[in-house]
Protein backbone atom coordinates (compact mmCIF):
# COMPACT_ATOMS: atom_id res chain seq x y z
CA UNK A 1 40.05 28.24 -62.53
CA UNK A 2 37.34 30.47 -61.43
CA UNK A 3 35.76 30.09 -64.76
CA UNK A 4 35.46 26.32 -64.54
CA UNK A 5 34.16 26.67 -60.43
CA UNK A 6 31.32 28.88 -61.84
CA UNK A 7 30.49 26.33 -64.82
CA UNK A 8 30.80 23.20 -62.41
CA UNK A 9 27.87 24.99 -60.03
CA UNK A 10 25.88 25.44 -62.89
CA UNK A 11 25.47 21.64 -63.25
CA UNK A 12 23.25 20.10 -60.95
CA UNK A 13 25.01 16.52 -60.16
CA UNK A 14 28.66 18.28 -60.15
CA UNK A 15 27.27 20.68 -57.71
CA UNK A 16 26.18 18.44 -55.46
CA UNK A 17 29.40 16.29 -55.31
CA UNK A 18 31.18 19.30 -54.70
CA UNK A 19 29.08 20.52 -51.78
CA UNK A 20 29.38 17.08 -50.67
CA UNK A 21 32.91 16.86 -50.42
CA UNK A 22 32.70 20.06 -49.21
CA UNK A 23 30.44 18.88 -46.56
CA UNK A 24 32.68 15.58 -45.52
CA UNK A 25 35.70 18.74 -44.78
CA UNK A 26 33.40 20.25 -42.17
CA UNK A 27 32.55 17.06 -40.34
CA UNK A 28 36.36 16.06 -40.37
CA UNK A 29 37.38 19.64 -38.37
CA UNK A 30 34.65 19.39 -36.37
CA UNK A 31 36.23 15.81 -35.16
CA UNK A 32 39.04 17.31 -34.92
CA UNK A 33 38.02 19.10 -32.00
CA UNK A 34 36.16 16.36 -30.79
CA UNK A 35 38.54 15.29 -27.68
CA UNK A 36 39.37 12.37 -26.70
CA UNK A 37 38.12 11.24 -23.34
CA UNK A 38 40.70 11.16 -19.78
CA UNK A 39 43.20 12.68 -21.62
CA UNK A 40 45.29 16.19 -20.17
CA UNK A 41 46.38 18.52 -22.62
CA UNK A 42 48.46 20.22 -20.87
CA UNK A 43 50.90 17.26 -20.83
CA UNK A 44 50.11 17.27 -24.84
CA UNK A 45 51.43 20.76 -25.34
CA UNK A 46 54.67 20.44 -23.88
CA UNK A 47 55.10 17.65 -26.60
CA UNK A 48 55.32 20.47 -29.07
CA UNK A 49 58.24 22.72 -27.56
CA UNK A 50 60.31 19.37 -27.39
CA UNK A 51 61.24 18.63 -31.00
CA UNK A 52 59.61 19.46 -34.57
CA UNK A 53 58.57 15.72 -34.91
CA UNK A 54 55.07 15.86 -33.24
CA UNK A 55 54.51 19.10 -35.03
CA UNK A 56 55.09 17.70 -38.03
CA UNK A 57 52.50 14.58 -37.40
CA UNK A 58 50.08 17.69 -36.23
CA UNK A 59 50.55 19.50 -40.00
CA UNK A 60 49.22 16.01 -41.65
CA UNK A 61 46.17 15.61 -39.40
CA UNK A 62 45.02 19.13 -39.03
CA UNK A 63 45.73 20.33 -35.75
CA UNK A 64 44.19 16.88 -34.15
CA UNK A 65 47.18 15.58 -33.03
CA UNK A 66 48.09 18.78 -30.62
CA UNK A 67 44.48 19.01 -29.52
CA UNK A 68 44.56 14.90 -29.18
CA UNK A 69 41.05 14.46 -30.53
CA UNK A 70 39.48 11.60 -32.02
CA UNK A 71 41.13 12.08 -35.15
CA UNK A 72 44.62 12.09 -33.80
CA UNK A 73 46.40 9.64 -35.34
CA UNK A 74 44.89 10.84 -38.69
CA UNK A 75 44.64 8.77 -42.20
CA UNK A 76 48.38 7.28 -41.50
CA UNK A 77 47.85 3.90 -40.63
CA UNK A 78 45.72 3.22 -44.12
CA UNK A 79 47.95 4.55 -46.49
CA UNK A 80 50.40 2.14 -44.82
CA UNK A 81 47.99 -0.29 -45.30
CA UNK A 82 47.73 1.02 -49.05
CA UNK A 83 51.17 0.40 -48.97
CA UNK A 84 51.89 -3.20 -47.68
CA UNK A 85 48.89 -4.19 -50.03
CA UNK A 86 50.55 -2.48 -53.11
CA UNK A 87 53.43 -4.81 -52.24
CA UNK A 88 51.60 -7.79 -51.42
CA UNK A 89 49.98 -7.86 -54.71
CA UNK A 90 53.17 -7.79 -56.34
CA UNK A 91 54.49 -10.81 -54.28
CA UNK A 92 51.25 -13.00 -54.03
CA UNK A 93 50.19 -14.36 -56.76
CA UNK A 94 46.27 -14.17 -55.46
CA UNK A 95 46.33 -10.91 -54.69
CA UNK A 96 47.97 -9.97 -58.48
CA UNK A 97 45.37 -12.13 -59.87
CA UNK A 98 42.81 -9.83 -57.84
CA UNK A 99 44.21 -6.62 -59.37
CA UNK A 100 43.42 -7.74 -62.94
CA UNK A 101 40.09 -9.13 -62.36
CA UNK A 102 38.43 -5.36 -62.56
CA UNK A 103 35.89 -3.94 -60.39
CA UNK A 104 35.10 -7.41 -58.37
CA UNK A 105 39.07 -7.90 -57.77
CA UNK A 106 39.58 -4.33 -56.56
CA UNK A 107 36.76 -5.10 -54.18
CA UNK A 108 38.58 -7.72 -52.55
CA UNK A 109 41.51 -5.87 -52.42
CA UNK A 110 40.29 -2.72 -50.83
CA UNK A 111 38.42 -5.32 -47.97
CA UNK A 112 42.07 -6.55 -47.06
CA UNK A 113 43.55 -3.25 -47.18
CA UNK A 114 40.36 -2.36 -44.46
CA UNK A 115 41.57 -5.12 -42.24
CA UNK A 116 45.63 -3.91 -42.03
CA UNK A 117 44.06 -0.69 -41.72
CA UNK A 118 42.04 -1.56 -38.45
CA UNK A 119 45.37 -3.93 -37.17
CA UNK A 120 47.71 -1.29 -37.77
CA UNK A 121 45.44 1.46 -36.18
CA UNK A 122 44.94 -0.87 -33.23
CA UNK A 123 48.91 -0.75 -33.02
CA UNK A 124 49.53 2.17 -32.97
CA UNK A 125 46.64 3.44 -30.68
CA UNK A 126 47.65 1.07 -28.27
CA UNK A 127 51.43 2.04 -27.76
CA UNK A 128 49.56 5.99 -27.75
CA UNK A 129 47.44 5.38 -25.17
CA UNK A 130 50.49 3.53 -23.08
CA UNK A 131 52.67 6.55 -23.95
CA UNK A 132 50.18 8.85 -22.65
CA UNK A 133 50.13 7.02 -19.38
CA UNK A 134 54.16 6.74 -19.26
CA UNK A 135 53.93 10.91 -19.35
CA UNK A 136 50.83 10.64 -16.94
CA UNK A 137 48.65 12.44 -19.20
CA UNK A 138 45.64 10.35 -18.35
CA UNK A 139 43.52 11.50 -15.05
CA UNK A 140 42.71 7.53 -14.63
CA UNK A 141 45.48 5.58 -15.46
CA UNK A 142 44.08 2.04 -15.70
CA UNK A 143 43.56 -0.96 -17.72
CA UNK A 144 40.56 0.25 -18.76
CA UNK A 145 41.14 3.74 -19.02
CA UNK A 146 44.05 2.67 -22.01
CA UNK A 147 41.97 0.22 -23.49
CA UNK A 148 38.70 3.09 -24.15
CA UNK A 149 41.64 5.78 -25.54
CA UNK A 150 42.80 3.12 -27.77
CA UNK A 151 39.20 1.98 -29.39
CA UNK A 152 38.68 5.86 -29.79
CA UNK A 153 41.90 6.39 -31.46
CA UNK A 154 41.53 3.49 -33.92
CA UNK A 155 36.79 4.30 -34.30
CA UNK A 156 38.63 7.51 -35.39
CA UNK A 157 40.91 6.63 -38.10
CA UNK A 158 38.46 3.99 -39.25
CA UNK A 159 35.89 7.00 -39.39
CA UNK A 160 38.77 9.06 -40.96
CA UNK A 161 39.15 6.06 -43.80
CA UNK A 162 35.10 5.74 -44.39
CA UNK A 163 35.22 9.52 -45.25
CA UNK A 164 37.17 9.68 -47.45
CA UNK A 165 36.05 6.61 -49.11
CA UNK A 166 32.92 8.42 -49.06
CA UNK A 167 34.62 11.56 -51.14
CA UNK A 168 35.63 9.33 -53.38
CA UNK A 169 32.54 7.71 -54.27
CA UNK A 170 29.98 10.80 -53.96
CA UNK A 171 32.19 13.84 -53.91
CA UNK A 172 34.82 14.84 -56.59
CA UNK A 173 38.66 14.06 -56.29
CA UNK A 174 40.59 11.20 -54.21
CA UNK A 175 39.12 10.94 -50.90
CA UNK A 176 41.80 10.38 -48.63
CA UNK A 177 44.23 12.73 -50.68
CA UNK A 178 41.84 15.57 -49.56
CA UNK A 179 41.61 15.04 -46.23
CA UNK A 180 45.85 15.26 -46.38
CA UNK A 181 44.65 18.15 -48.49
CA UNK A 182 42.26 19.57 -46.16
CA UNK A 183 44.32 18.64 -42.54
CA UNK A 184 47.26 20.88 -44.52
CA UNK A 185 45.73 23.95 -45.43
CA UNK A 186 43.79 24.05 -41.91
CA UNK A 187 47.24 24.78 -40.25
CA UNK A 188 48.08 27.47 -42.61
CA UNK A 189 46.45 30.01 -40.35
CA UNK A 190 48.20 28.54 -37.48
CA UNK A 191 51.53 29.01 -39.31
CA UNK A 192 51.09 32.40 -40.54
CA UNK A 193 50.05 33.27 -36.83
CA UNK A 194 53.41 31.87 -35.98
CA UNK A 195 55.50 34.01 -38.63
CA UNK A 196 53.35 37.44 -37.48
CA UNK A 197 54.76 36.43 -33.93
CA UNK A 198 58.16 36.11 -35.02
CA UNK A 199 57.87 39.64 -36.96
CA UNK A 200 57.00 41.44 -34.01
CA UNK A 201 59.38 39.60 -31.50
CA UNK A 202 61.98 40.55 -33.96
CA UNK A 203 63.16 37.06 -34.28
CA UNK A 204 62.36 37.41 -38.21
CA UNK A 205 62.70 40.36 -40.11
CA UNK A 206 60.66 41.70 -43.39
CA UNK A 207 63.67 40.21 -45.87
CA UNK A 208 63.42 36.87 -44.15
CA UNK A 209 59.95 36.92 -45.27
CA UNK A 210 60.24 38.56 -48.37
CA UNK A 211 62.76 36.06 -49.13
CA UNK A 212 60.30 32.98 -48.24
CA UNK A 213 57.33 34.99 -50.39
CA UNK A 214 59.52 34.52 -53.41
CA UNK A 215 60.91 31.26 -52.67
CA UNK A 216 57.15 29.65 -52.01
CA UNK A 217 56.22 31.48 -55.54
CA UNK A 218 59.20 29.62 -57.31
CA UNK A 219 58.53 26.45 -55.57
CA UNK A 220 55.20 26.61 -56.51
CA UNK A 221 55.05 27.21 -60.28
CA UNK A 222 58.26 24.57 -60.78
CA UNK A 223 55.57 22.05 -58.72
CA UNK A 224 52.91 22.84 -61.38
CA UNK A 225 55.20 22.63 -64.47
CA UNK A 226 56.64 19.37 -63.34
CA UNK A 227 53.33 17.99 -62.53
CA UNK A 228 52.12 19.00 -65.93
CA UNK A 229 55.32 17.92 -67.82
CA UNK A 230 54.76 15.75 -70.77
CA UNK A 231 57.01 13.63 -72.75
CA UNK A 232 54.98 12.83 -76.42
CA UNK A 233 55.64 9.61 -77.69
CA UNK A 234 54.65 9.57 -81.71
CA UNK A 235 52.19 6.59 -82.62
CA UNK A 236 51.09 5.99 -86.30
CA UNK A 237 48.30 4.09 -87.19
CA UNK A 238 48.12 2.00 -90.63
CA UNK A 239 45.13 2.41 -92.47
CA UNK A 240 42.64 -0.58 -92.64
CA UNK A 241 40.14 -1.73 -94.90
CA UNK A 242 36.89 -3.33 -93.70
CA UNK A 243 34.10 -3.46 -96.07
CA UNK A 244 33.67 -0.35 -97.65
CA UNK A 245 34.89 1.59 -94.91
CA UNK A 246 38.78 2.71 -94.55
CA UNK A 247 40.09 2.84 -90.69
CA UNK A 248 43.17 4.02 -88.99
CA UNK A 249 45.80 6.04 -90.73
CA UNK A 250 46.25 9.12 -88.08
CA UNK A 251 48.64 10.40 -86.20
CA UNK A 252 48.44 10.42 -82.14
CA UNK A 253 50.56 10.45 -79.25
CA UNK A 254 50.93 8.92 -75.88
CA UNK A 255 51.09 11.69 -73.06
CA UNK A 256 53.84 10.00 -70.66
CA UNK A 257 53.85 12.21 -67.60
CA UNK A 258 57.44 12.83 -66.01
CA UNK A 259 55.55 12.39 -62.95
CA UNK A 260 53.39 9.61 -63.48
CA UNK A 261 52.73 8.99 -59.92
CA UNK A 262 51.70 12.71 -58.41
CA UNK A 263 52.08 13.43 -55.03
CA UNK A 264 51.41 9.84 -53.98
CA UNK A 265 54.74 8.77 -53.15
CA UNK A 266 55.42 12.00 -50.83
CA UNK A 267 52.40 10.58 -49.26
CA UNK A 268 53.73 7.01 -48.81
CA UNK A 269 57.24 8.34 -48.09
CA UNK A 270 56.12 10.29 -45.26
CA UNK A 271 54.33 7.80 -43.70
CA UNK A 272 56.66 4.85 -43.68
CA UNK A 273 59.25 7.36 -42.42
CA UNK A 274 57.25 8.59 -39.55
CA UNK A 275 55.62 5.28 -38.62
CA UNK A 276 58.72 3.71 -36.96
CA UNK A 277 59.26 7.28 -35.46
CA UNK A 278 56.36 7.76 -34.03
CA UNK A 279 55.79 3.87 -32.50
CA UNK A 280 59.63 4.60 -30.95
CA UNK A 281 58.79 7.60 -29.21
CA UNK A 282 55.94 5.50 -27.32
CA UNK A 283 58.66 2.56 -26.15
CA UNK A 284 60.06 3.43 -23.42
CA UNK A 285 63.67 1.85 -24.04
CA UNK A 286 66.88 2.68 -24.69
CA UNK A 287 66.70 1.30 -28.29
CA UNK A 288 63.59 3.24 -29.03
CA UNK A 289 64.99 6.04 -27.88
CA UNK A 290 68.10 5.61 -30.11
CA UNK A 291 65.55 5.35 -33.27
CA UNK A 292 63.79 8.20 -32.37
CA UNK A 293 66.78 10.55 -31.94
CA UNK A 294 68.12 8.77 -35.33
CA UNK A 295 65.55 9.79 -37.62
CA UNK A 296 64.16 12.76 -35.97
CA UNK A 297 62.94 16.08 -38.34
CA UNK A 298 65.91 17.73 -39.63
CA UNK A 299 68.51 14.89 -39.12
CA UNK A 300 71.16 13.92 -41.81
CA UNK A 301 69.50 9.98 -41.27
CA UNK A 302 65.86 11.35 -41.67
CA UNK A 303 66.62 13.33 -44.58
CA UNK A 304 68.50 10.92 -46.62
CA UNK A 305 65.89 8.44 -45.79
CA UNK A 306 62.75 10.37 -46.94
CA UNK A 307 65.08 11.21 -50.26
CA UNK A 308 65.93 7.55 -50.79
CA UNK A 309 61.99 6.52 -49.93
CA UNK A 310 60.41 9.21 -52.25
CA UNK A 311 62.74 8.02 -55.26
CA UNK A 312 61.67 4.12 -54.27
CA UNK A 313 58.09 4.52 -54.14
CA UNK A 314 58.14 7.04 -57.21
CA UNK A 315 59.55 4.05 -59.61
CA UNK A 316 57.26 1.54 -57.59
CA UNK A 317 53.70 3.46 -58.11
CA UNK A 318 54.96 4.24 -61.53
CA UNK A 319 55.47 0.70 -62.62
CA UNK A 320 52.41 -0.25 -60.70
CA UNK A 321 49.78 2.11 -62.79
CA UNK A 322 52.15 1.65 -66.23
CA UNK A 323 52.92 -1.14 -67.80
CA UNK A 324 54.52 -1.23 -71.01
CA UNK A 325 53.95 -4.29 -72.25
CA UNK A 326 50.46 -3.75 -71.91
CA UNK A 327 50.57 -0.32 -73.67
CA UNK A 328 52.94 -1.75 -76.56
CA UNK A 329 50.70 -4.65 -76.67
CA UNK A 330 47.16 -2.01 -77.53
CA UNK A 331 49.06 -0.32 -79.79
CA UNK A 332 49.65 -3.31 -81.96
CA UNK A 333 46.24 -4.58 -81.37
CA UNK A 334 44.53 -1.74 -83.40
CA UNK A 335 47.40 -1.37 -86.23
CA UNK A 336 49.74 1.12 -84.62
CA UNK A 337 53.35 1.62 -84.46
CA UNK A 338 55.86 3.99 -82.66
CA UNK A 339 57.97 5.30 -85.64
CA UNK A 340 61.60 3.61 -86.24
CA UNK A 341 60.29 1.08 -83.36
CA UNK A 342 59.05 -2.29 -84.19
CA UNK A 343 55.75 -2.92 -82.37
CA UNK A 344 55.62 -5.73 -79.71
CA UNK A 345 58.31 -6.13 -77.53
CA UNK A 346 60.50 -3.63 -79.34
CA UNK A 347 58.22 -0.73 -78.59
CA UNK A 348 57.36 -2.28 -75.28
CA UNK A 349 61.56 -2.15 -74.40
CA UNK A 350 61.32 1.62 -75.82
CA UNK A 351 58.32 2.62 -73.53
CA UNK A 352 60.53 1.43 -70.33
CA UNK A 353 63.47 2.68 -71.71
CA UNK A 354 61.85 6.79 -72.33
CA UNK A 355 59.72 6.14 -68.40
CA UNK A 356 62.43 4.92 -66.91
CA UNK A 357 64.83 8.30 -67.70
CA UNK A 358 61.50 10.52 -67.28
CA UNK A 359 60.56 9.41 -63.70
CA UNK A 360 64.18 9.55 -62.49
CA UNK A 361 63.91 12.98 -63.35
CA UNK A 362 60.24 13.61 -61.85
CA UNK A 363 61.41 11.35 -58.57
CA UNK A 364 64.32 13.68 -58.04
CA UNK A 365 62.21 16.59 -58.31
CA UNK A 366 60.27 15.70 -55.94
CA UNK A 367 62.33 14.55 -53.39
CA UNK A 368 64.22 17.77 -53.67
CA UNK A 369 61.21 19.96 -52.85
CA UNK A 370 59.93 17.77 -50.10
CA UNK A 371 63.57 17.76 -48.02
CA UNK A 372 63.80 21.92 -49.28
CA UNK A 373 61.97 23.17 -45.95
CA UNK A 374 65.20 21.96 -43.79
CA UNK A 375 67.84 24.16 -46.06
CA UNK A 376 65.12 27.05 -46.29
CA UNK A 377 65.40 27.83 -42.31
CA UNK A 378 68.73 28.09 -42.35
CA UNK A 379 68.28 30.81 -45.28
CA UNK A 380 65.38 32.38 -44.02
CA UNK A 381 65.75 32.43 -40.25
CA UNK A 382 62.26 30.94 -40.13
CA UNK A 383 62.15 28.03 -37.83
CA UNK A 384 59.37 24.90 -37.88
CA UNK A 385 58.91 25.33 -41.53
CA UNK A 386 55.93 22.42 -41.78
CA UNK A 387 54.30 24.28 -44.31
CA UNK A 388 56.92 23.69 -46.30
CA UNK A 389 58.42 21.16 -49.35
CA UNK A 390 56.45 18.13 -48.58
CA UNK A 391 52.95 20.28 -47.60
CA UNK A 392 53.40 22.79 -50.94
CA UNK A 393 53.47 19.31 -53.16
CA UNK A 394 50.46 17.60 -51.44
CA UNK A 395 48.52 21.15 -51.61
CA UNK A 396 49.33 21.72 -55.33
CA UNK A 397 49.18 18.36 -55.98
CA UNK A 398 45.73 17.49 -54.89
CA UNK A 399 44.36 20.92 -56.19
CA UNK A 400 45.59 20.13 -59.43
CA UNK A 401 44.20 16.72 -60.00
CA UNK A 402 40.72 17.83 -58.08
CA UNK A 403 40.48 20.00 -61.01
CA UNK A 404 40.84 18.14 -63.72
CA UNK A 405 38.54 16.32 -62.24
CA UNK A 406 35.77 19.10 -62.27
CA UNK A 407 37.08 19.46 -65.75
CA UNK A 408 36.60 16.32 -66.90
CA UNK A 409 32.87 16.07 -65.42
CA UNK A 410 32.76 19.52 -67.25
CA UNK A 411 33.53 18.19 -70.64
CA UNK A 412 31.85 14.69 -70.12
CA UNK A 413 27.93 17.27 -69.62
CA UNK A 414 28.70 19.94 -72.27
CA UNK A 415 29.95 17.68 -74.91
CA UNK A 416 27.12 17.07 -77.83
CA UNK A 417 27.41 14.27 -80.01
CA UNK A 418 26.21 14.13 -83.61
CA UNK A 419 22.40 12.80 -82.78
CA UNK A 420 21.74 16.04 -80.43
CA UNK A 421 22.71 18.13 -82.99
């Protein structure tokens, strides 16, 4: 790894998309800290001793949430967006018809997904900025006192969503993936500050923490060996005869991931799951309050929910960025075959048939290391575990397909062809 970060800063354009994104980090922590105006954070902090839920929504946008800055609300209310978009191109035929037009269709698409983004931010700043007021943490509870924290909350996520849109396009990796990234591992100080405070109030002792040093360490390399997991499907290619020249007639394979859809739908889980959440905790109502308590961290509901969700969305972003058909139907386009399979709708049935078995076994995986953190406290003794399951696969996640980026920009600059040589 260091080996390919001291290659990628020898070449000029990779550089400067890495500094870049590097760059777009430090303006997001600096908004971070950039508070939000009539607020008391006084009342925020008590918040935090009440239940593990608000710490948890702190984890995912860096410490904003706790210091209630502009960036508060963090990058949630697009991916949701992301999410009821994903789903509405399914459903609408327009919007399908959108997604395989190319670049100009994609355009469209990420416009509309802009729009819910804004609504839903408005949302949910709005039933903030009243749920600040029901706990009297504004100095000037009025009209227009709710209606300036609300425009801030949502100009913040909307700046949050330009960012990393910005990554994206001039900096190296998936914007908004890094700023999950980056809000993540900004905490880490805060939580190892925490587990140094339990040491020396005795609350956890050196084989607690030995024993959540070697746990992390397992977690960790099963994360990488299931993100890298391949199955090999065998293609062979008939030989062809145009002109004088003889094509085809090799050997290849196509790489089927087990876990063809990354840390995205931990991502997506995690925010449908805390969306409701959070919106009940601002309703002041018995029902509301019956939701919240129902799926709050740690509870039997929550946990079987987030299980169920990751699974769902695992299948759903797989079948969304694989299609079989289409694969089968390339391979029989350029003379190819899988062999023993019959290409066309044979080898399309066998293509579902091997990703169907391999992502049940890469969506299980993953939703048993992001609900992990609630049965490690009870064997480590270590309480508000956020850096935990669902943080480790987002952080290893990300860092792993970041690099292959750099690796791939790596290999694109140093390749030669046969004219240089």
């Amino acid at each position: 790894m260091l080996d390919t970060f001291r290659a990628a800063m020898k070449i000029g354009d990779l550089r400067r998309r890495i500094f870049f994104t590097l760059w777009m980090f430090v303006v997001f922590r600096v908004g971070a800290h950039v508070p939000v105006p009539g607020i008391d954070t006084s009342v925020i902090q008590q918040l935090f001793q009440q239940g593990t839920l608000f710490g948890l929504l702190d984890l995912f946008s860096g410490g904003a949430l706790k210091a209630f800055s502009v960036f508060a609300m963090g990058i949630m209310p697009y991916i949701n967006a992301s999410i009821i978009m994903q789903l509405l191109t399914i459903v609408i035929p327009k919007f399908e018809q959108w997604a395989k037009e190319g670049t100009e269709g994609r355009r469209k698409l990420t416009q509309y997904t802009r729009y819910g983004t804004v609504a839903l931010a408005m949302i949910q700043a709005v039933g903030t900025a009243f749920y600040m007021r029901n706990l009297g943490a504004l100095y000037n509870p009025t009209a227009a006192s709710i209606a300036e924290i609300a425009l801030v909350l949502t100009a913040g996520t909307i700046f949050l969503m330009w960012l990393g849109e910005m990554i994206t396009e001039k900096g190296i990796g998936n914007g908004i993936s890094l700023i999950i990234f980056a809000g993540i591992v900004a905490r880490l100080p805060a939580g190892l500050g925490n587990i140094v405070a339990y040491l020396q109030s005795g609350r956890v002792t050196f084989a607690n923490l030995f024993a959540l040093v070697v746990i992390g360490a397992v977690v960790i390399a099963a994360v990488v060996w299931m993100l890298e997991g391949r199955r090999r499907i065998p293609v062979q290619y008939s030989k062809r005869v145009v002109g004088r020249r003889v094509y085809g007639g090799q050997s290849t394979h196509i790489p089927m991931r087990v876990n063809q859809a990354g840390v995205i739908p931990v991502i997506f889980a995690q925010s449908v799951i805390i969306f409701p959440t959070t919106i009940a905790q601002f309703i002041q109502h018995p029902w509301a309050d019956a939701v919240a308590s129902f799926l709050s961290y740690g509870t039997t509901p929550y946990t079987v929910l987030y299980f169920t969700f990751i699974v769902f969305f695992t299948y759903f972003y797989t079948a969304v960025t694989f299609n079989p058909v289409d694969v089968a139907n390339n391979i029989r386009k350029y003379g190819g075959f899988v062999p023993g399979i019959r290409p066309g709708r044979p080898t399309a049935q066998y293509l579902d048939w091997v990703l169907t078995r391999i992502t049940l076994a890469g969506a299980l995986f993953l939703a048993l290391i992001a609900v992990m953190p609630m049965f490690i406290e009870g064997v480590t003794n270590i309480p508000n575990l956020y850096f935990g399951g669902t943080a480790l696969l987002i952080v290893v996640g990300v860092a792993l397909e970041t690099m292959k980026q750099i690796e791939a920009h790596l290999l694109m600059r140093h390749y030669q062809g046969f004219m240089k040589r």
